[in-house]
PDB file of N, CA and C in Angstrom:
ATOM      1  N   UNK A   1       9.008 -26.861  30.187  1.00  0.00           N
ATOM      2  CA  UNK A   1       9.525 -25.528  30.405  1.00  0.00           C
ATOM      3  C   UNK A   1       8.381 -24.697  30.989  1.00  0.00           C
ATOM      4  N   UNK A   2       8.580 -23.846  31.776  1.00  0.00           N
ATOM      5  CA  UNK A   2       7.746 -23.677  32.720  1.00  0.00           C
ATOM      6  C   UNK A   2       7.278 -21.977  32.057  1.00  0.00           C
ATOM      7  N   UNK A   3       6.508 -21.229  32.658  1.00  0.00           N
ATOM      8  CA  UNK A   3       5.685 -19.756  31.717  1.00  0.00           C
ATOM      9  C   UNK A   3       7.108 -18.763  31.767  1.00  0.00           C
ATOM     10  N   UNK A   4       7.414 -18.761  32.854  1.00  0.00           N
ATOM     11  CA  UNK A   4       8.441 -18.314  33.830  1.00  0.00           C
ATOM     12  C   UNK A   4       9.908 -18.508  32.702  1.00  0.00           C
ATOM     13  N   UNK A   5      10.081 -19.562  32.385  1.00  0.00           N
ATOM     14  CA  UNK A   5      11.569 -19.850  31.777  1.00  0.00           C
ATOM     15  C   UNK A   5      11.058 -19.327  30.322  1.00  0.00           C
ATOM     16  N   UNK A   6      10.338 -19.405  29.937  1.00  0.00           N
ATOM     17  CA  UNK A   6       9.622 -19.157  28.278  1.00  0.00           C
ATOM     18  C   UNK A   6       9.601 -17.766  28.208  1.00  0.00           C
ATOM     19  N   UNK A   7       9.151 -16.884  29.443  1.00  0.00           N
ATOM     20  CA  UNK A   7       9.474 -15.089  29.274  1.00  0.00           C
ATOM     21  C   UNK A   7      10.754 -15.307  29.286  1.00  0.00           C
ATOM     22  N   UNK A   8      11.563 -15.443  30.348  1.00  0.00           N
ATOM     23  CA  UNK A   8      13.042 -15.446  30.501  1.00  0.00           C
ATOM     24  C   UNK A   8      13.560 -15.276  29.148  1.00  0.00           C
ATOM     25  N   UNK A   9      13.579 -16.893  28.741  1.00  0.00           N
ATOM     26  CA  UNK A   9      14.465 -16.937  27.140  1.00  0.00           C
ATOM     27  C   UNK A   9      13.681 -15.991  25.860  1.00  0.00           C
ATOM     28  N   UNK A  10      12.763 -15.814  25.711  1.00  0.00           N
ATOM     29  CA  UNK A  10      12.290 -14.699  25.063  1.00  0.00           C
ATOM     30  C   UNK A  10      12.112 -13.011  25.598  1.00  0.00           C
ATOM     31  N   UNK A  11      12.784 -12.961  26.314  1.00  0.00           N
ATOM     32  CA  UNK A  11      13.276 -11.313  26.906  1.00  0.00           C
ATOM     33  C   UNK A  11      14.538 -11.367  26.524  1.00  0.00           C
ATOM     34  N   UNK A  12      15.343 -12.699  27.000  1.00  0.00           N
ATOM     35  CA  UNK A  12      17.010 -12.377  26.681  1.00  0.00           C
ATOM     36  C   UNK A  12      17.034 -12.359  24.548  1.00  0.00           C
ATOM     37  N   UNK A  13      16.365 -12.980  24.616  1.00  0.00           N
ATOM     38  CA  UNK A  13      16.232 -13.218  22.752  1.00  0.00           C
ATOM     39  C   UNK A  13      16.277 -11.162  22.275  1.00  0.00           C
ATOM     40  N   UNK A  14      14.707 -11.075  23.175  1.00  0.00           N
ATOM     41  CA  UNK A  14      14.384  -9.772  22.193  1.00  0.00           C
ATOM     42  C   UNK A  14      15.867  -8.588  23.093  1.00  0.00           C
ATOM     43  N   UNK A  15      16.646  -9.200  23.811  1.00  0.00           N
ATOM     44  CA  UNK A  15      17.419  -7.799  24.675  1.00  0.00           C
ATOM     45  C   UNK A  15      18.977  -8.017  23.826  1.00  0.00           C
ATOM     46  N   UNK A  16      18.934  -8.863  23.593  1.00  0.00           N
ATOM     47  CA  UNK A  16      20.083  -9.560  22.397  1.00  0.00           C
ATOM     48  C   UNK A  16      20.319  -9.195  21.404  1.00  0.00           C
ATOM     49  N   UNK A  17      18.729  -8.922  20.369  1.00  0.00           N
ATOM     50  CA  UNK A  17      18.553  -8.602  19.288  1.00  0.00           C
ATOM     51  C   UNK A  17      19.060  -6.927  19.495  1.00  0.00           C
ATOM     52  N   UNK A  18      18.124  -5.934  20.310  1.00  0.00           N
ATOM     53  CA  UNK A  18      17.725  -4.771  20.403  1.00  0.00           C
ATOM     54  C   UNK A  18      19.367  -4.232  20.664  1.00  0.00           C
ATOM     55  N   UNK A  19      20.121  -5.253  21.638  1.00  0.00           N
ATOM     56  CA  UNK A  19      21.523  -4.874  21.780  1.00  0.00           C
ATOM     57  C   UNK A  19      22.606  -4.434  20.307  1.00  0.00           C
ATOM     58  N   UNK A  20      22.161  -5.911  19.906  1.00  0.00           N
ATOM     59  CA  UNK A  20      22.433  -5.514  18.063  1.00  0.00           C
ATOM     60  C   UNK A  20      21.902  -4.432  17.188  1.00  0.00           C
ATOM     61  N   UNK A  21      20.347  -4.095  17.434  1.00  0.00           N
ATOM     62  CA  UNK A  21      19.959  -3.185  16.724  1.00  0.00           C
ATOM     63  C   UNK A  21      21.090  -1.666  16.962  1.00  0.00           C
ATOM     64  N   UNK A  22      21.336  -1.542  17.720  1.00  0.00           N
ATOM     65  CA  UNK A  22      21.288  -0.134  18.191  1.00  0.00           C
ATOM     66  C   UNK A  22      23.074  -0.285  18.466  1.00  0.00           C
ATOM     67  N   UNK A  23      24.162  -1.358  18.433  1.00  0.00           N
ATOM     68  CA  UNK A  23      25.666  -1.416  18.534  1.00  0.00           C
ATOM     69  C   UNK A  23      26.826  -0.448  17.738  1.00  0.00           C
ATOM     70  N   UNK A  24      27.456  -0.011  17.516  1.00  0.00           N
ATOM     71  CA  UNK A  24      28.421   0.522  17.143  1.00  0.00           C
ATOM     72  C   UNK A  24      28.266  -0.508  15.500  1.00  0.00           C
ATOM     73  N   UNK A  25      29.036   0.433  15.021  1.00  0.00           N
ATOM     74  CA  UNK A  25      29.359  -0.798  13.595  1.00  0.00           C
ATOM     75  C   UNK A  25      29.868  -1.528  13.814  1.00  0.00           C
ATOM     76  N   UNK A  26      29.810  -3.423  13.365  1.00  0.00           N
ATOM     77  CA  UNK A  26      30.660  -4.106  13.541  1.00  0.00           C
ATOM     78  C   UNK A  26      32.110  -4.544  12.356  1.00  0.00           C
ATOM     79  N   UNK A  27      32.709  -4.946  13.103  1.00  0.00           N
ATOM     80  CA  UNK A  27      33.920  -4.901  12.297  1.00  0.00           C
ATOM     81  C   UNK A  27      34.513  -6.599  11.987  1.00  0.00           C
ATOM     82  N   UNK A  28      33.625  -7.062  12.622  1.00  0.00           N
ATOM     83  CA  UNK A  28      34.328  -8.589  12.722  1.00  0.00           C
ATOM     84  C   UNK A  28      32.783  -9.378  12.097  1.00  0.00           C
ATOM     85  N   UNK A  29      32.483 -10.023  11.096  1.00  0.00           N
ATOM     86  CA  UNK A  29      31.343 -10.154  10.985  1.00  0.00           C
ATOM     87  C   UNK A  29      31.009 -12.148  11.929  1.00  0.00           C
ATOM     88  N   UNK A  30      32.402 -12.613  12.308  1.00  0.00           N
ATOM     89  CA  UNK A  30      32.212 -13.776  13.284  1.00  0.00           C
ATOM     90  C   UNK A  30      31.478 -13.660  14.412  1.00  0.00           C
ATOM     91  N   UNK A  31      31.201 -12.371  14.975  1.00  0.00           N
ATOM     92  CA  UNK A  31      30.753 -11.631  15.770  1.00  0.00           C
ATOM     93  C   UNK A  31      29.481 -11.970  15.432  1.00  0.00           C
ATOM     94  N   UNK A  32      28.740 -11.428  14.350  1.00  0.00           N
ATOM     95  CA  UNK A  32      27.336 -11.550  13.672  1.00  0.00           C
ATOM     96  C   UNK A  32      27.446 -12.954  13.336  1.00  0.00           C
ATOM     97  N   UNK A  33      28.173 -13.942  13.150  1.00  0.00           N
ATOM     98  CA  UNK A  33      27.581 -15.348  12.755  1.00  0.00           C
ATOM     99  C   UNK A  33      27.016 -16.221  14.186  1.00  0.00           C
ATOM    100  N   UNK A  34      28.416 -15.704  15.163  1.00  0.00           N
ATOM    101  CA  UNK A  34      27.671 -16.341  17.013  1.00  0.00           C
ATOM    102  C   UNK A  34      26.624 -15.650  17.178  1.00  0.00           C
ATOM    103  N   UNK A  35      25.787 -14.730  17.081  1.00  0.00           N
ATOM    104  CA  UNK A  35      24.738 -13.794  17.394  1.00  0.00           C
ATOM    105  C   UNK A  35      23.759 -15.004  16.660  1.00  0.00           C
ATOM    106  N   UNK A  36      24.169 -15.369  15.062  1.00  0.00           N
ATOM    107  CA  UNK A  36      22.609 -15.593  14.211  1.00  0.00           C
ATOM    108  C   UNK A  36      22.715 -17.493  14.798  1.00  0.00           C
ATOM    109  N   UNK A  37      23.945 -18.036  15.260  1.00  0.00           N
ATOM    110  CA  UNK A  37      23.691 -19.359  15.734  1.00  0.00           C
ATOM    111  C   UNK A  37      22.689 -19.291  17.158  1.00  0.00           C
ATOM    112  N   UNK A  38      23.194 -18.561  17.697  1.00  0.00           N
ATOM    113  CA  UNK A  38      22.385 -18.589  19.464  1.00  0.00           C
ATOM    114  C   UNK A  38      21.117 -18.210  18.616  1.00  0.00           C
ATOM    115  N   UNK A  39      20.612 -17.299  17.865  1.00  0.00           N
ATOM    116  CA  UNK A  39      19.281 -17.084  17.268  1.00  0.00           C
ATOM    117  C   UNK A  39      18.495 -18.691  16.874  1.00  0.00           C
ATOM    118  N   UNK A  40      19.218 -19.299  16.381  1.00  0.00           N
ATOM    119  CA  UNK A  40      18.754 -20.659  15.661  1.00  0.00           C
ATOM    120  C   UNK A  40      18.522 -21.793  16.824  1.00  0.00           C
ATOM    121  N   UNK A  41      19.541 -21.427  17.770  1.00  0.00           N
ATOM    122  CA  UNK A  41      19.219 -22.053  19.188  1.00  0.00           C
ATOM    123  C   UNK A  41      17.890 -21.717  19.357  1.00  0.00           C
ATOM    124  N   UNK A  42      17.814 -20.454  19.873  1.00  0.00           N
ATOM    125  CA  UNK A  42      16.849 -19.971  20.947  1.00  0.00           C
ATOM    126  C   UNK A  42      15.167 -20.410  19.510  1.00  0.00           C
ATOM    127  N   UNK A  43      15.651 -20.413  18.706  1.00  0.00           N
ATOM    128  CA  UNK A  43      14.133 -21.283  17.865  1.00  0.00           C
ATOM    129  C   UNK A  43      14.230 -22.673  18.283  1.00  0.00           C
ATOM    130  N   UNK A  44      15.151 -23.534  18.140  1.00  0.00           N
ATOM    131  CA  UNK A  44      14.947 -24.500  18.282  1.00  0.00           C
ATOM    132  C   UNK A  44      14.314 -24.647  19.745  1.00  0.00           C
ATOM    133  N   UNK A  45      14.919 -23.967  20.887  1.00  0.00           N
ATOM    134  CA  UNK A  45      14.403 -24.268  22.547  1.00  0.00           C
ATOM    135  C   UNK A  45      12.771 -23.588  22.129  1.00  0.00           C
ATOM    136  N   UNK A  46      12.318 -22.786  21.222  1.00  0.00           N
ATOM    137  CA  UNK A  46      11.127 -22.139  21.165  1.00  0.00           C
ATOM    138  C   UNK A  46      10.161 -23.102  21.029  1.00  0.00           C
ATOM    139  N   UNK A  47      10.666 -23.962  19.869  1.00  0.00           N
ATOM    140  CA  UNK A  47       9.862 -25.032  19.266  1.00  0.00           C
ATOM    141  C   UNK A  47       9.944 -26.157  19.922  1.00  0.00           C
ATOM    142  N   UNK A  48      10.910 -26.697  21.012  1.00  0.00           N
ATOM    143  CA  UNK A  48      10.600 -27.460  21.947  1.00  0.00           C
ATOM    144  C   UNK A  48       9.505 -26.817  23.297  1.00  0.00           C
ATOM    145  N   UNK A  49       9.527 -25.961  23.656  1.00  0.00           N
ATOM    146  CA  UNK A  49       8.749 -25.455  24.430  1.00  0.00           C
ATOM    147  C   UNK A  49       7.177 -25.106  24.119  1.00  0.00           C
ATOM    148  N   UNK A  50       7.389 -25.003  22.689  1.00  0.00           N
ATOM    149  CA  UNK A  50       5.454 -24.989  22.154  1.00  0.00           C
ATOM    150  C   UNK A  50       4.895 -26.027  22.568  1.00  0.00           C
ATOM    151  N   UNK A  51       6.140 -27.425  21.839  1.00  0.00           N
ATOM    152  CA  UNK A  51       5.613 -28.637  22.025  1.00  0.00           C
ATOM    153  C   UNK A  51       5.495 -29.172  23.125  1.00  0.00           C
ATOM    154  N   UNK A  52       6.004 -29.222  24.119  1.00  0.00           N
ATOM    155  CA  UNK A  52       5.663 -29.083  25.449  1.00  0.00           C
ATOM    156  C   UNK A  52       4.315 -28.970  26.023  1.00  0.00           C
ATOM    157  N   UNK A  53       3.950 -27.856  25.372  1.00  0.00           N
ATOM    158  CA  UNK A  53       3.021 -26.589  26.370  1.00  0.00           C
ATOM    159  C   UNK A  53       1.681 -27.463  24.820  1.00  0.00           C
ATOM    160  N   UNK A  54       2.275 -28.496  24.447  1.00  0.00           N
ATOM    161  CA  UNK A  54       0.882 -28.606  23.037  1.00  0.00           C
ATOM    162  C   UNK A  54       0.435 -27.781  22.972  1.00  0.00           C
ATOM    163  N   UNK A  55       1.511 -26.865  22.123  1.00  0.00           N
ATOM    164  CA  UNK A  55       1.425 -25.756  20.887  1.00  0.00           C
ATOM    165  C   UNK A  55       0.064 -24.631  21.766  1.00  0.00           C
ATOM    166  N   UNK A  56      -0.154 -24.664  22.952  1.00  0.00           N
ATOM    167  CA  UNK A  56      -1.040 -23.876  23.505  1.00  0.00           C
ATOM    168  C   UNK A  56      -0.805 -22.981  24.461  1.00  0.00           C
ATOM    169  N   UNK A  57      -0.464 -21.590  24.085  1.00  0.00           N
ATOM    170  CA  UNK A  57       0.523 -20.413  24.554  1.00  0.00           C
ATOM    171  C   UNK A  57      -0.627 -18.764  24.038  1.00  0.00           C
ATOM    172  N   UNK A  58      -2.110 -19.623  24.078  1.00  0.00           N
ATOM    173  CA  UNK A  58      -2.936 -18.711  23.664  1.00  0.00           C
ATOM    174  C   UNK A  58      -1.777 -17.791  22.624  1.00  0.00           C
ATOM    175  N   UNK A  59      -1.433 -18.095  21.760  1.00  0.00           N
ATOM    176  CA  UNK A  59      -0.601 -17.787  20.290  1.00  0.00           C
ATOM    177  C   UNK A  59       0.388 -16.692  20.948  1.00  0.00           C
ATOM    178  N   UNK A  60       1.092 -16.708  22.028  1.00  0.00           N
ATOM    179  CA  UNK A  60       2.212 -15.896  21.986  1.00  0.00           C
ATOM    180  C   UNK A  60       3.608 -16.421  21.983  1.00  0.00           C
ATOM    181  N   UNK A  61       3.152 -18.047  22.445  1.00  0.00           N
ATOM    182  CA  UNK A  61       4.620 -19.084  21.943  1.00  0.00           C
ATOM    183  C   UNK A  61       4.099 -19.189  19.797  1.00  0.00           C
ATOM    184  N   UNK A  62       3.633 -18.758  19.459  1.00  0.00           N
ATOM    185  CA  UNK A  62       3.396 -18.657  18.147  1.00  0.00           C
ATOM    186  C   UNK A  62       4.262 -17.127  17.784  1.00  0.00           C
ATOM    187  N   UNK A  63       3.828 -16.249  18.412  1.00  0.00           N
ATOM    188  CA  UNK A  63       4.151 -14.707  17.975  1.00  0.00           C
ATOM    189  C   UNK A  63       5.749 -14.301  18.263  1.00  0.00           C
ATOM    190  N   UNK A  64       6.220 -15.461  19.712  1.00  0.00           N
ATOM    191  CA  UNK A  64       7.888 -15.297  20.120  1.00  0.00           C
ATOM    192  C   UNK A  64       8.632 -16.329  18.924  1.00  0.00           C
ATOM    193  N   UNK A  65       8.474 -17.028  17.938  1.00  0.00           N
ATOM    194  CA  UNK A  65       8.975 -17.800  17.494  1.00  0.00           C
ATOM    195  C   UNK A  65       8.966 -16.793  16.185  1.00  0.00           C
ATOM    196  N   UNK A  66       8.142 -16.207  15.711  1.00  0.00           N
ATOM    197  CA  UNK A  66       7.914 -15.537  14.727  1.00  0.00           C
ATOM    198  C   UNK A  66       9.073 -14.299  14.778  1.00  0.00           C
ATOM    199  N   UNK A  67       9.320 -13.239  16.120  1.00  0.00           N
ATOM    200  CA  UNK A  67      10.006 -12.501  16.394  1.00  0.00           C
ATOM    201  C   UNK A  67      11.343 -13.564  16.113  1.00  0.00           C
ATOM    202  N   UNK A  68      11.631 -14.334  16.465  1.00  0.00           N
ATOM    203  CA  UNK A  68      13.352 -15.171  16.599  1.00  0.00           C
ATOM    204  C   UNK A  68      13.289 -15.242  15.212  1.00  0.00           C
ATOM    205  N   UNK A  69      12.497 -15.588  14.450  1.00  0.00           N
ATOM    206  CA  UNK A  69      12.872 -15.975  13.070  1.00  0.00           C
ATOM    207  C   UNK A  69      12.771 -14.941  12.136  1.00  0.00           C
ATOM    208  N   UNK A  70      11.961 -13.963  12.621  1.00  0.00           N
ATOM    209  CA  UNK A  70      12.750 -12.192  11.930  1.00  0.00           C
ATOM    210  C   UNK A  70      14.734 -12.038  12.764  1.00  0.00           C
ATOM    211  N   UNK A  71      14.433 -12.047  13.449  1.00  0.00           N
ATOM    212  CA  UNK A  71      15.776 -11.688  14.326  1.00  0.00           C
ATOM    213  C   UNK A  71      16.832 -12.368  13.460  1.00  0.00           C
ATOM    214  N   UNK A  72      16.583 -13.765  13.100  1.00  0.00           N
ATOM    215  CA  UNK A  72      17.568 -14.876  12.717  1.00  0.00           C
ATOM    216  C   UNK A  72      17.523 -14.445  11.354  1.00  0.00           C
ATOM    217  N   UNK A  73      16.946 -13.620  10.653  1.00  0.00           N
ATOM    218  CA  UNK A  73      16.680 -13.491   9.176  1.00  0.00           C
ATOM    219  C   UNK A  73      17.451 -12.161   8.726  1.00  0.00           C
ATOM    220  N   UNK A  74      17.479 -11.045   9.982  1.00  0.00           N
ATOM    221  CA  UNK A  74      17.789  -9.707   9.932  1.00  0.00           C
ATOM    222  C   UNK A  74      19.488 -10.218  10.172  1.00  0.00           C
ATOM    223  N   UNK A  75      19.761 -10.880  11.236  1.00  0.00           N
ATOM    224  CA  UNK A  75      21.305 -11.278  11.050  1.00  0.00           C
ATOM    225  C   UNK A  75      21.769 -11.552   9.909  1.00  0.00           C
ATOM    226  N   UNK A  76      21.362 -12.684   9.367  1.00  0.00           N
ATOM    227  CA  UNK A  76      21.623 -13.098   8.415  1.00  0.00           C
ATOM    228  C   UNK A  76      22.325 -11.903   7.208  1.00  0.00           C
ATOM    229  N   UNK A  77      20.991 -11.237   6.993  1.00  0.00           N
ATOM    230  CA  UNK A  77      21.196 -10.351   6.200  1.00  0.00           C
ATOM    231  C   UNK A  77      22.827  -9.482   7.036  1.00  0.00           C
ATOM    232  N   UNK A  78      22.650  -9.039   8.029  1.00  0.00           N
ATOM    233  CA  UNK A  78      23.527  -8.281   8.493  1.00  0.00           C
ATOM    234  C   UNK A  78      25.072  -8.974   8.181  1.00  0.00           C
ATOM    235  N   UNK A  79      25.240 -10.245   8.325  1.00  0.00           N
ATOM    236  CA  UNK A  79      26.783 -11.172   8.167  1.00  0.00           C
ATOM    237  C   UNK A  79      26.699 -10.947   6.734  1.00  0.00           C
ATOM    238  N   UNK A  80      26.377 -10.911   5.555  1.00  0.00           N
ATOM    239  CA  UNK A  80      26.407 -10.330   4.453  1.00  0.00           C
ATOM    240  C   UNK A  80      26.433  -9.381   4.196  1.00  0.00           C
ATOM    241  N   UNK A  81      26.178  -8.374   4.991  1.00  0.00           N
ATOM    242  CA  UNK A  81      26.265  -6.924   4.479  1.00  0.00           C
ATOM    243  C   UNK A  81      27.460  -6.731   4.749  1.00  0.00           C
ATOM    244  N   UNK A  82      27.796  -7.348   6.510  1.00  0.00           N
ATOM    245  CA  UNK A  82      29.374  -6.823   6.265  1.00  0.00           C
ATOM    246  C   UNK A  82      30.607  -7.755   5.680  1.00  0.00           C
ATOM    247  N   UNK A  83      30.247  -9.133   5.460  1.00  0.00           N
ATOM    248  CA  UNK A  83      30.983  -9.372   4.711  1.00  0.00           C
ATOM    249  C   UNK A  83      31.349  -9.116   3.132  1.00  0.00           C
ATOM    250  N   UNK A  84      30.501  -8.138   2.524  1.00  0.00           N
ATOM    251  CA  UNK A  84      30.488  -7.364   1.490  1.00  0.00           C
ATOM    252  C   UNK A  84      31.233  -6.229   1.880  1.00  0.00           C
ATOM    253  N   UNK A  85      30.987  -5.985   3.000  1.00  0.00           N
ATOM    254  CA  UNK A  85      32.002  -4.139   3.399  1.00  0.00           C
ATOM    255  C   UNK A  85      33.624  -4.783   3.609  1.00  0.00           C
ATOM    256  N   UNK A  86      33.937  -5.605   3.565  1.00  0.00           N
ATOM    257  CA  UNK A  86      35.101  -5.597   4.037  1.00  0.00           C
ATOM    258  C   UNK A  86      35.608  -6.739   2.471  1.00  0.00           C
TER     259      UNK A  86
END
């Protein structure tokens, strides 16, 4: 995976998240479970791409994997919150 595809998928990650941060309330929390699977994706393509690059991304393929796995953690929480509201 090339420097180029590694910003790519970690811009769409953090524009994904930030889309969520800031959405209307949701009402459907299936909505929030496809959001936290593509999250678990985009770690897994993270962690193929470290390995790739042998884990050497002067630590910012370290720091984008760290952001996905807050992201994937904050969903989480979020598909529980609203499956408690409803």
């Amino acid at each position: 995976m090339t420097k180029a595809m590694l910003v790519g998928v970690f811009s769409a990650c953090l524009a994904f998240a930030a889309g969520i941060a800031v959405a209307e309330k949701v009402h459907d929390w299936p909505d929030l479970a496809a959001a936290h699977n593509h999250t678990q994706e985009a770690i897994k393509e993270m962690d193929h791409a470290r390995a790739a690059n042998h884990y050497d991304m002067a630590g910012h393929g370290a720091k984008a994997e760290e952001h996905l796995r807050a992201a994937e953690r904050e969903l989480h929480e979020a598909i529980e919150a609203a499956r408690m509201a409803h």
